[in-house]
PDB file of N, CA and C in Angstrom:
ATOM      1  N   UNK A   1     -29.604   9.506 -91.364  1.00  0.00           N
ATOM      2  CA  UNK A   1     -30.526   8.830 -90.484  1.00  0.00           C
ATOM      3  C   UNK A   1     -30.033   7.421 -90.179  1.00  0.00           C
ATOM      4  N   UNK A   2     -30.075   7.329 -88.638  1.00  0.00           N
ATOM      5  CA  UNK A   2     -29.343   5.844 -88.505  1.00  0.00           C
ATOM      6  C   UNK A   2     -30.211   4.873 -88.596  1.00  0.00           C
ATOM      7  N   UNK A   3     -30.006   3.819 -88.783  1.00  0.00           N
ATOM      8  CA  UNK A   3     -30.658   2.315 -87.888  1.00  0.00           C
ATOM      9  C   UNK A   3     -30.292   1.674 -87.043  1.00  0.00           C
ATOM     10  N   UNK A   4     -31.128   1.663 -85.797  1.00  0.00           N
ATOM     11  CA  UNK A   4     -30.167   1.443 -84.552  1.00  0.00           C
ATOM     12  C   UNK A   4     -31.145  -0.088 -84.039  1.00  0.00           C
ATOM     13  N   UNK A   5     -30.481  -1.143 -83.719  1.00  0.00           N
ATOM     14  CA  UNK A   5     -30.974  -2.372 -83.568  1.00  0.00           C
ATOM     15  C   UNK A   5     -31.110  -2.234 -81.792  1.00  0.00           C
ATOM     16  N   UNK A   6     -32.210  -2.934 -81.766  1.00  0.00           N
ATOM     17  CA  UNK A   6     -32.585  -3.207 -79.729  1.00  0.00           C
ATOM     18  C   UNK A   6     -33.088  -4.343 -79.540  1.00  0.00           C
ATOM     19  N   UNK A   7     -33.282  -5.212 -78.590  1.00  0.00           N
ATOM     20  CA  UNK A   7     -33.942  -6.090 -78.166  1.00  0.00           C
ATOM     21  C   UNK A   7     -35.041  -5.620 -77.598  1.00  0.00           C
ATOM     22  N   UNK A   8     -36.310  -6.430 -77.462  1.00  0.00           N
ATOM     23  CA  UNK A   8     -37.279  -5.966 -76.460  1.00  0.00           C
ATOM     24  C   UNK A   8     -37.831  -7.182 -76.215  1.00  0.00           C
ATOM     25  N   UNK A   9     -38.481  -6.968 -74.997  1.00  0.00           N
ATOM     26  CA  UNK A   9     -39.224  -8.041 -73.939  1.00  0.00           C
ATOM     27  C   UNK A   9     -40.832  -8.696 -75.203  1.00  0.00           C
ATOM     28  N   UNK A  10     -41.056  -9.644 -74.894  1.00  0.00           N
ATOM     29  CA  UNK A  10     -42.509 -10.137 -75.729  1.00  0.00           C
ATOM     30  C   UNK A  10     -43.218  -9.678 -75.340  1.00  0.00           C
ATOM     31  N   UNK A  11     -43.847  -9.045 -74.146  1.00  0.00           N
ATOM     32  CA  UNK A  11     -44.711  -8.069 -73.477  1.00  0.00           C
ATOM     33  C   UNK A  11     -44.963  -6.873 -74.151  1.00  0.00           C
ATOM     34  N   UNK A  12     -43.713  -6.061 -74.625  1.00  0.00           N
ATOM     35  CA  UNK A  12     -43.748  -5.190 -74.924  1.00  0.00           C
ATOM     36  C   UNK A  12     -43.686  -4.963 -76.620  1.00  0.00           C
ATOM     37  N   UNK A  13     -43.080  -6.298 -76.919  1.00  0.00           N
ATOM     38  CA  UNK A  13     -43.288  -6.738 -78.794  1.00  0.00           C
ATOM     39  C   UNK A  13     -44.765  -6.192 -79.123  1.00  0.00           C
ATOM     40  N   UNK A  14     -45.662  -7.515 -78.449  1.00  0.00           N
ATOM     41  CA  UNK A  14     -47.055  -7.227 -78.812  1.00  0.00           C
ATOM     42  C   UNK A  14     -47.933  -6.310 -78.672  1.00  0.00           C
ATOM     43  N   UNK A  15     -47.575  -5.219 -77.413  1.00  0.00           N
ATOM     44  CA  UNK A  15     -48.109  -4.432 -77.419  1.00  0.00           C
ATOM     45  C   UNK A  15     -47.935  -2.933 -78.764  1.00  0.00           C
ATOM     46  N   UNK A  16     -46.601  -3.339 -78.819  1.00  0.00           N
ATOM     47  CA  UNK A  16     -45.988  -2.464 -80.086  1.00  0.00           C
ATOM     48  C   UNK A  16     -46.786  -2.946 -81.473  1.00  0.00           C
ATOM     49  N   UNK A  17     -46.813  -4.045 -81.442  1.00  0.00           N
ATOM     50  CA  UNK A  17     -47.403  -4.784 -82.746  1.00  0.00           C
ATOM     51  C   UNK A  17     -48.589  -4.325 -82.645  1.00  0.00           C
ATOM     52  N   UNK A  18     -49.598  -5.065 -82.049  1.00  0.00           N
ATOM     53  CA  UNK A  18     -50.660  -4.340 -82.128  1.00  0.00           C
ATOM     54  C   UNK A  18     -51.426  -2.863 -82.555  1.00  0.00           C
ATOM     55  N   UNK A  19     -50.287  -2.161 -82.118  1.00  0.00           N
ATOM     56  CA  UNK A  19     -50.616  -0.574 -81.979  1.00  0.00           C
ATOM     57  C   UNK A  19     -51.202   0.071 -80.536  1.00  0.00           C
ATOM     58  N   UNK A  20     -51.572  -0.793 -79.746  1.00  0.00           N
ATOM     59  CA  UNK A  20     -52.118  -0.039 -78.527  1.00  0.00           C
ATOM     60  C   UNK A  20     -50.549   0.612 -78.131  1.00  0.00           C
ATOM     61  N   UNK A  21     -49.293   0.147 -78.013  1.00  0.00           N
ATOM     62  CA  UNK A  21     -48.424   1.014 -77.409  1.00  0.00           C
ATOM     63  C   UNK A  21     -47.772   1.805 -78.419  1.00  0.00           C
ATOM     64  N   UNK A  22     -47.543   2.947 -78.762  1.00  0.00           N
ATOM     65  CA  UNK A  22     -46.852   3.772 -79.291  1.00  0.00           C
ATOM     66  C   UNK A  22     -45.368   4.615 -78.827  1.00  0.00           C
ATOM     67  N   UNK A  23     -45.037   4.065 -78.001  1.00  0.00           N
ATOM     68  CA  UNK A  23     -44.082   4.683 -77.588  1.00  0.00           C
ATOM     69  C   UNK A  23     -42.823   3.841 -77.042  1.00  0.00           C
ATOM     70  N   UNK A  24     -41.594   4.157 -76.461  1.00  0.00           N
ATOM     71  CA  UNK A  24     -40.029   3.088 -76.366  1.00  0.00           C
ATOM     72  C   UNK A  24     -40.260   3.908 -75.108  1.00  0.00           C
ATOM     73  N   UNK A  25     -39.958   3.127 -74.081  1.00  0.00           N
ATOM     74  CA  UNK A  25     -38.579   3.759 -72.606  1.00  0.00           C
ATOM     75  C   UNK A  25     -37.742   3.179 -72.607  1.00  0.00           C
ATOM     76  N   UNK A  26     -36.172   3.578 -73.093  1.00  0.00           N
ATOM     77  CA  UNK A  26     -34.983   3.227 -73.174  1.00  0.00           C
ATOM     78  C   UNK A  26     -34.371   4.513 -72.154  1.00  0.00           C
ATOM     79  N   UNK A  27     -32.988   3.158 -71.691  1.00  0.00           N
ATOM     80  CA  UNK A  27     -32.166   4.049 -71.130  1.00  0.00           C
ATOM     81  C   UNK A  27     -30.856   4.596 -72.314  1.00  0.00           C
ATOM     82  N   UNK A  28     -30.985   5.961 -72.071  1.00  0.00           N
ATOM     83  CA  UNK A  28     -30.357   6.678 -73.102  1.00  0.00           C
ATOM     84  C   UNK A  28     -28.699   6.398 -72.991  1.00  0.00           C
ATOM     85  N   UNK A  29     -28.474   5.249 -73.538  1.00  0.00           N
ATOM     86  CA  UNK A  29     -26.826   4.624 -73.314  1.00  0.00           C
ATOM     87  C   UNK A  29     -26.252   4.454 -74.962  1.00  0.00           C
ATOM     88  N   UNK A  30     -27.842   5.482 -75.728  1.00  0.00           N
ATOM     89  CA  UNK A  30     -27.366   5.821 -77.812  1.00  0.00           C
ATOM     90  C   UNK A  30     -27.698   6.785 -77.837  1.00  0.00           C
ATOM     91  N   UNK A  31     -27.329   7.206 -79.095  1.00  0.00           N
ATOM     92  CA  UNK A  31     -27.696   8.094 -79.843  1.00  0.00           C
ATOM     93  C   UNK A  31     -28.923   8.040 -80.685  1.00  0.00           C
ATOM     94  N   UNK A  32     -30.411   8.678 -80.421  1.00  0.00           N
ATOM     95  CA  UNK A  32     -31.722   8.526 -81.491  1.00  0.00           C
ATOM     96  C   UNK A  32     -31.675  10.172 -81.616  1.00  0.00           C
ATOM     97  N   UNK A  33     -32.379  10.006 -82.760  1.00  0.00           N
ATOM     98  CA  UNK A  33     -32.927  11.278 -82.650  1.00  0.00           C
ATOM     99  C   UNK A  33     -33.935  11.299 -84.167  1.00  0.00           C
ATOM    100  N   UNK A  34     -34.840  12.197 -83.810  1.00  0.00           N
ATOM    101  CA  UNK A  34     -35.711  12.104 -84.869  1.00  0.00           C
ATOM    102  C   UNK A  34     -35.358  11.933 -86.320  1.00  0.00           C
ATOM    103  N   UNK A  35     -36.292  10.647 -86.762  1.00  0.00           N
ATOM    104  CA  UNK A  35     -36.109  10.409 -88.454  1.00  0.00           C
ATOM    105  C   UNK A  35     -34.984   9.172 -88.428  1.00  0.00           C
ATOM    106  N   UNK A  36     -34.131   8.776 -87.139  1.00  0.00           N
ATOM    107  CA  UNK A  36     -33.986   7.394 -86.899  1.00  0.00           C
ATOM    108  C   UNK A  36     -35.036   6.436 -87.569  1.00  0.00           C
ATOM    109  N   UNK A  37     -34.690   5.291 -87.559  1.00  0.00           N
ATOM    110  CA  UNK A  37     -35.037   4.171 -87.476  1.00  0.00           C
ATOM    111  C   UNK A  37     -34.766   2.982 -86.349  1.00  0.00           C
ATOM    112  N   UNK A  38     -35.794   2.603 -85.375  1.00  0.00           N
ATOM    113  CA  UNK A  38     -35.683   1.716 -84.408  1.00  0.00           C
ATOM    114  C   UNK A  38     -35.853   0.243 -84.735  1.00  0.00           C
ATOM    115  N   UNK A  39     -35.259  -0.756 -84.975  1.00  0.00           N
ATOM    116  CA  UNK A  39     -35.143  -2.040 -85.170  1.00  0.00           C
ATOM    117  C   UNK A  39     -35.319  -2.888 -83.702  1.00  0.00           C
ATOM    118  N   UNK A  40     -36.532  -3.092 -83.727  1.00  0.00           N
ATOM    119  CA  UNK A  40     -36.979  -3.966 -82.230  1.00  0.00           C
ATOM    120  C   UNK A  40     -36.856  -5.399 -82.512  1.00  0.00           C
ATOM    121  N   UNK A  41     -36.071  -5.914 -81.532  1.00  0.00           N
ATOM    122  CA  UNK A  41     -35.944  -7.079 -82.400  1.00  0.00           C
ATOM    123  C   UNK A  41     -36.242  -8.288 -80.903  1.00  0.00           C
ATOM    124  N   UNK A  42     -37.494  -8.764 -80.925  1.00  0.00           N
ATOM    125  CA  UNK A  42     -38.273  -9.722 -79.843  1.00  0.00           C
ATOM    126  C   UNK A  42     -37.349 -10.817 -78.953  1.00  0.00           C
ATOM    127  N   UNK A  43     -36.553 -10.700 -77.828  1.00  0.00           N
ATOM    128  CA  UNK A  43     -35.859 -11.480 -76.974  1.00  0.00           C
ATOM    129  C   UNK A  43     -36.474 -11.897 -76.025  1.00  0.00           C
ATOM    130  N   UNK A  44     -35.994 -13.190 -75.744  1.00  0.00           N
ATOM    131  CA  UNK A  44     -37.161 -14.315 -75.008  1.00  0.00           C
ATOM    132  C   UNK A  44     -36.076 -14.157 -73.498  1.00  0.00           C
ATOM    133  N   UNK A  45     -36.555 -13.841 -72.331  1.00  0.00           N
ATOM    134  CA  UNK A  45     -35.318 -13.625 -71.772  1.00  0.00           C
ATOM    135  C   UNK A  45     -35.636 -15.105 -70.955  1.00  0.00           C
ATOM    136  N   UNK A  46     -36.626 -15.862 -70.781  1.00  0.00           N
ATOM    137  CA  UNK A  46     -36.086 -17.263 -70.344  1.00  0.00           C
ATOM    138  C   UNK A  46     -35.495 -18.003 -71.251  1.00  0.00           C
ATOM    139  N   UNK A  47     -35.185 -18.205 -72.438  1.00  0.00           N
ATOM    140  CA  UNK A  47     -34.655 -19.008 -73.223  1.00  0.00           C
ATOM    141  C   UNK A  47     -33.142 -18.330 -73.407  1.00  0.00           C
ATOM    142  N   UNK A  48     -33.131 -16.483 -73.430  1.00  0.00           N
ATOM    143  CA  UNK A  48     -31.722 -15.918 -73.327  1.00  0.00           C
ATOM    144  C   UNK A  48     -31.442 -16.169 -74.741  1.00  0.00           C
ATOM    145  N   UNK A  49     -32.380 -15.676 -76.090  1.00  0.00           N
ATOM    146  CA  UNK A  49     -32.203 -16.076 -77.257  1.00  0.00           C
ATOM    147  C   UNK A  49     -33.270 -14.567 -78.044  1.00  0.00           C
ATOM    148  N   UNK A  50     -32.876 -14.873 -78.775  1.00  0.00           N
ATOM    149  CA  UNK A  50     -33.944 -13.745 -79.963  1.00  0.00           C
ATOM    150  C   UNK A  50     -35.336 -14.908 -80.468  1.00  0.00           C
ATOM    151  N   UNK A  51     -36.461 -13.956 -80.930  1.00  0.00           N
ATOM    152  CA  UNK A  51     -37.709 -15.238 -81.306  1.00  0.00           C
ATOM    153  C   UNK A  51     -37.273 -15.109 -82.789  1.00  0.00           C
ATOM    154  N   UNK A  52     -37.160 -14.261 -83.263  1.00  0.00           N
ATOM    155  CA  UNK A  52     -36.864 -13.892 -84.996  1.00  0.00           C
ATOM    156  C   UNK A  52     -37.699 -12.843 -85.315  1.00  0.00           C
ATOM    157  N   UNK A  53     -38.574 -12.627 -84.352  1.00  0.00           N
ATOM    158  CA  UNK A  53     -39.637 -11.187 -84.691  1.00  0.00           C
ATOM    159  C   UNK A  53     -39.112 -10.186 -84.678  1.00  0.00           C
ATOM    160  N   UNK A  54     -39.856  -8.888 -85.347  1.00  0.00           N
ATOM    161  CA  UNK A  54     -38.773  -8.130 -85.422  1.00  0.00           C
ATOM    162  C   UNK A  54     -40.033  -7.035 -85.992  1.00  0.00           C
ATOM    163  N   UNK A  55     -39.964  -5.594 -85.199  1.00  0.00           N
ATOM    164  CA  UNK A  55     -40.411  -4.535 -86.002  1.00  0.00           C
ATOM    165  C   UNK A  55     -39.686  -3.289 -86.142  1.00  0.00           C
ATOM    166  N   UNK A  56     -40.219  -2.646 -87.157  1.00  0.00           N
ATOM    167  CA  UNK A  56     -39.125  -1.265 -87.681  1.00  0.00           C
ATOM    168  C   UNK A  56     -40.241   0.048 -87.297  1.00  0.00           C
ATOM    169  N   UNK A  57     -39.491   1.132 -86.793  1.00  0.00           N
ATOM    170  CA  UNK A  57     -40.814   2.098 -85.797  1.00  0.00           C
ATOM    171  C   UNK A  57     -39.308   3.326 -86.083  1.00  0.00           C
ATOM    172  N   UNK A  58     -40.204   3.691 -86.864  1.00  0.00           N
ATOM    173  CA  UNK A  58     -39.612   5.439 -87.284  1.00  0.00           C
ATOM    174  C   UNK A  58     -39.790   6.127 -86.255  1.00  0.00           C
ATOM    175  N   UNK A  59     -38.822   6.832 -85.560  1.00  0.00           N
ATOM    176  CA  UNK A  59     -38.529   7.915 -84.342  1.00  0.00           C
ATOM    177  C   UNK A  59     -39.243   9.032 -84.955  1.00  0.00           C
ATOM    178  N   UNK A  60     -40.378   9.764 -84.270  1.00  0.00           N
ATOM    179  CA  UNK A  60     -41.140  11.011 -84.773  1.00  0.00           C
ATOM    180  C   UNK A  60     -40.424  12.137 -83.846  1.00  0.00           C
ATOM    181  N   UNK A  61     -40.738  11.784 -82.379  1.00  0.00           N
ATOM    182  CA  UNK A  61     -39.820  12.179 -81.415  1.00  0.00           C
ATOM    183  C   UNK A  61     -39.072  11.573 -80.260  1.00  0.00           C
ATOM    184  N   UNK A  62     -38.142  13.080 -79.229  1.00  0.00           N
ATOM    185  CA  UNK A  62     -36.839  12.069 -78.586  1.00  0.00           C
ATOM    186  C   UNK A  62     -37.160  12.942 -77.611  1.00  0.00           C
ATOM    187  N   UNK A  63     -37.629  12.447 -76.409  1.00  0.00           N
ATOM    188  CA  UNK A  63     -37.480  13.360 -75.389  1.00  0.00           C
ATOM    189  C   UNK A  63     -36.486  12.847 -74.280  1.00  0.00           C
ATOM    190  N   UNK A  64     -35.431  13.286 -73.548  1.00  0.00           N
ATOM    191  CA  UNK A  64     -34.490  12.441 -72.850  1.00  0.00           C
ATOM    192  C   UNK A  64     -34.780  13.536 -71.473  1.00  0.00           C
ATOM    193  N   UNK A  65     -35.259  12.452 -70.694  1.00  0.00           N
ATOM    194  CA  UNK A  65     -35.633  13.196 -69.360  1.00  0.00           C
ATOM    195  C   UNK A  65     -34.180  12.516 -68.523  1.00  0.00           C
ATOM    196  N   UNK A  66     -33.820  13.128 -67.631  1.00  0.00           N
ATOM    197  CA  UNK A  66     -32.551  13.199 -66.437  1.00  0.00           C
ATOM    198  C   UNK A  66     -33.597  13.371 -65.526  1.00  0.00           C
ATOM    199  N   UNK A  67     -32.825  12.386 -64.570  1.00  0.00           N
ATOM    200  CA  UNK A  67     -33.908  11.889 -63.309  1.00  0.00           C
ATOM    201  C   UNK A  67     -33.817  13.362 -62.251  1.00  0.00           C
ATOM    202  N   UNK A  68     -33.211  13.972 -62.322  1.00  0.00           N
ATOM    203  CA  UNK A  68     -33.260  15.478 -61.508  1.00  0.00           C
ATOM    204  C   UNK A  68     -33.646  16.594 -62.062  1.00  0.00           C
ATOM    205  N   UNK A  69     -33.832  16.132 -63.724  1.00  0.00           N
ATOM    206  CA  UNK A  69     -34.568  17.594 -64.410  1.00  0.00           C
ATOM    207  C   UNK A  69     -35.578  18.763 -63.925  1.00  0.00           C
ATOM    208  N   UNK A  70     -36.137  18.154 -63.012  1.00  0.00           N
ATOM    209  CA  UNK A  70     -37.064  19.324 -62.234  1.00  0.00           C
ATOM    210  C   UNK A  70     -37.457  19.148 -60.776  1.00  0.00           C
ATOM    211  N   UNK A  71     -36.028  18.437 -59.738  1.00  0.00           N
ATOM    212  CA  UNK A  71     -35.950  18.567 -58.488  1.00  0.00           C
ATOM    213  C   UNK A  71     -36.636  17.586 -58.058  1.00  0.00           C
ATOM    214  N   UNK A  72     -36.840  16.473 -58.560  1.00  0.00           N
ATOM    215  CA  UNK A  72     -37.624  15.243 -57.920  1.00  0.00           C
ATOM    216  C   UNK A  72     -37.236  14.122 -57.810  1.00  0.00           C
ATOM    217  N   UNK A  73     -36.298  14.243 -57.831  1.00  0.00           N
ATOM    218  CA  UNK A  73     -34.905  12.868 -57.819  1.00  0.00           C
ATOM    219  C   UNK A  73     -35.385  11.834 -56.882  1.00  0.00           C
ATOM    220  N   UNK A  74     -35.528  12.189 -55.438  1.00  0.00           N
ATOM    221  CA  UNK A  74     -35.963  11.559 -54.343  1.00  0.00           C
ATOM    222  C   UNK A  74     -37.379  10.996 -54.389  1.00  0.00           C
ATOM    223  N   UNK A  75     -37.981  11.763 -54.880  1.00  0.00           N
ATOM    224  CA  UNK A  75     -39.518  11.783 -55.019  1.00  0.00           C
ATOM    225  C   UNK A  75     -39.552  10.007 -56.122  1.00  0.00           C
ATOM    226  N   UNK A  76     -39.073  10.788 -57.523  1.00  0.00           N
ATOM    227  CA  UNK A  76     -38.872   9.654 -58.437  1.00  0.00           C
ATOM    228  C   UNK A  76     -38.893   8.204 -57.774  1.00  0.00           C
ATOM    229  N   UNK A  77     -37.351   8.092 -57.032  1.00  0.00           N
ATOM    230  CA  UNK A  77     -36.472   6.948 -57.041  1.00  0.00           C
ATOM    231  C   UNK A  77     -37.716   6.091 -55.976  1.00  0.00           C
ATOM    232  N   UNK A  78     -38.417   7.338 -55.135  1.00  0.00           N
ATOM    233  CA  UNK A  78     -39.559   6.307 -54.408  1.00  0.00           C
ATOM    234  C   UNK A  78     -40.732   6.129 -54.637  1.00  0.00           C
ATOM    235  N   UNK A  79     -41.001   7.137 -56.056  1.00  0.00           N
ATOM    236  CA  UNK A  79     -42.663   6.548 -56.472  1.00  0.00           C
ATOM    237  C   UNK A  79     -42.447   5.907 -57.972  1.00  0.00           C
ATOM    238  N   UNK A  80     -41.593   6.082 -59.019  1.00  0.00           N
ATOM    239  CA  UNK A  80     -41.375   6.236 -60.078  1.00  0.00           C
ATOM    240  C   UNK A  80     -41.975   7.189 -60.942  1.00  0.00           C
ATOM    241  N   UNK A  81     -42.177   6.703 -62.122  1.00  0.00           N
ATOM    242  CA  UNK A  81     -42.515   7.892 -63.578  1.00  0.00           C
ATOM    243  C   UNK A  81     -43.530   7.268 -64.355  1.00  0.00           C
ATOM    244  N   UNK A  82     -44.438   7.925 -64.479  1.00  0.00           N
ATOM    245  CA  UNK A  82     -45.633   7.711 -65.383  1.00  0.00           C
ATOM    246  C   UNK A  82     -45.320   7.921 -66.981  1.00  0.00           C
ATOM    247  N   UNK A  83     -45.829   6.855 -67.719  1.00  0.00           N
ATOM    248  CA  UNK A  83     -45.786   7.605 -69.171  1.00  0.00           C
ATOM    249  C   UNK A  83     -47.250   7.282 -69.291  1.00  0.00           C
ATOM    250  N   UNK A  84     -47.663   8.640 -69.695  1.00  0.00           N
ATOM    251  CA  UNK A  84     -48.952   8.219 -70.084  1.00  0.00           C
ATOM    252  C   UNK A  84     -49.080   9.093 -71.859  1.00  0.00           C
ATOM    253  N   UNK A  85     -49.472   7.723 -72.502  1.00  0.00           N
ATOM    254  CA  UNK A  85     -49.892   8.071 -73.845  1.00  0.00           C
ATOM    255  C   UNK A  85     -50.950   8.810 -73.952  1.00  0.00           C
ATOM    256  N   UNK A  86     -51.633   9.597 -75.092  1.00  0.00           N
ATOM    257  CA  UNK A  86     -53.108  10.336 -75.489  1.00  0.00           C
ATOM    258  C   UNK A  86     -52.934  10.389 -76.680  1.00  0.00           C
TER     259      UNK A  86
END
């Protein structure tokens, strides 16, 4: 099981912190896969620096969608993609 280090936006820190967001959209440019370990680590992108925050979020699951997986490529690129949590 790896540990794979990321930056993320403060927007999206706190919402992780909190618990209202449960979930990552990364572009798949690694290797995760369940039973990973994700190391989020809080980047200030006006300062162009790290804050020092930092949370650890065990991969349960990996779903890697391809923007043509089910013929909507065009559709996508002009409405985008919903994630909706439940």
């Amino acid at each position: 099981m790896a540990i794979i280090k990321k930056k993320i936006w403060p927007d999206s820190f706190e919402l992780l912190e909190s618990g209202k967001k449960k979930f990552e959209i990364r572009l798949a440019d690694f290797e995760v896969k369940e039973g990973d370990t994700l190391v989020l680590e809080e980047w200030d992108p006006s300062t162009k620096d790290y804050t020092g925050r930092k949370i650890e979020k065990a991969v349960s699951y990996v779903h890697k969608f391809e923007l043509d997986m089910y013929g909507q490529k065009k559709e996508i690129e002009e409405k985008g993609i919903y994630v909706i949590q439940f």
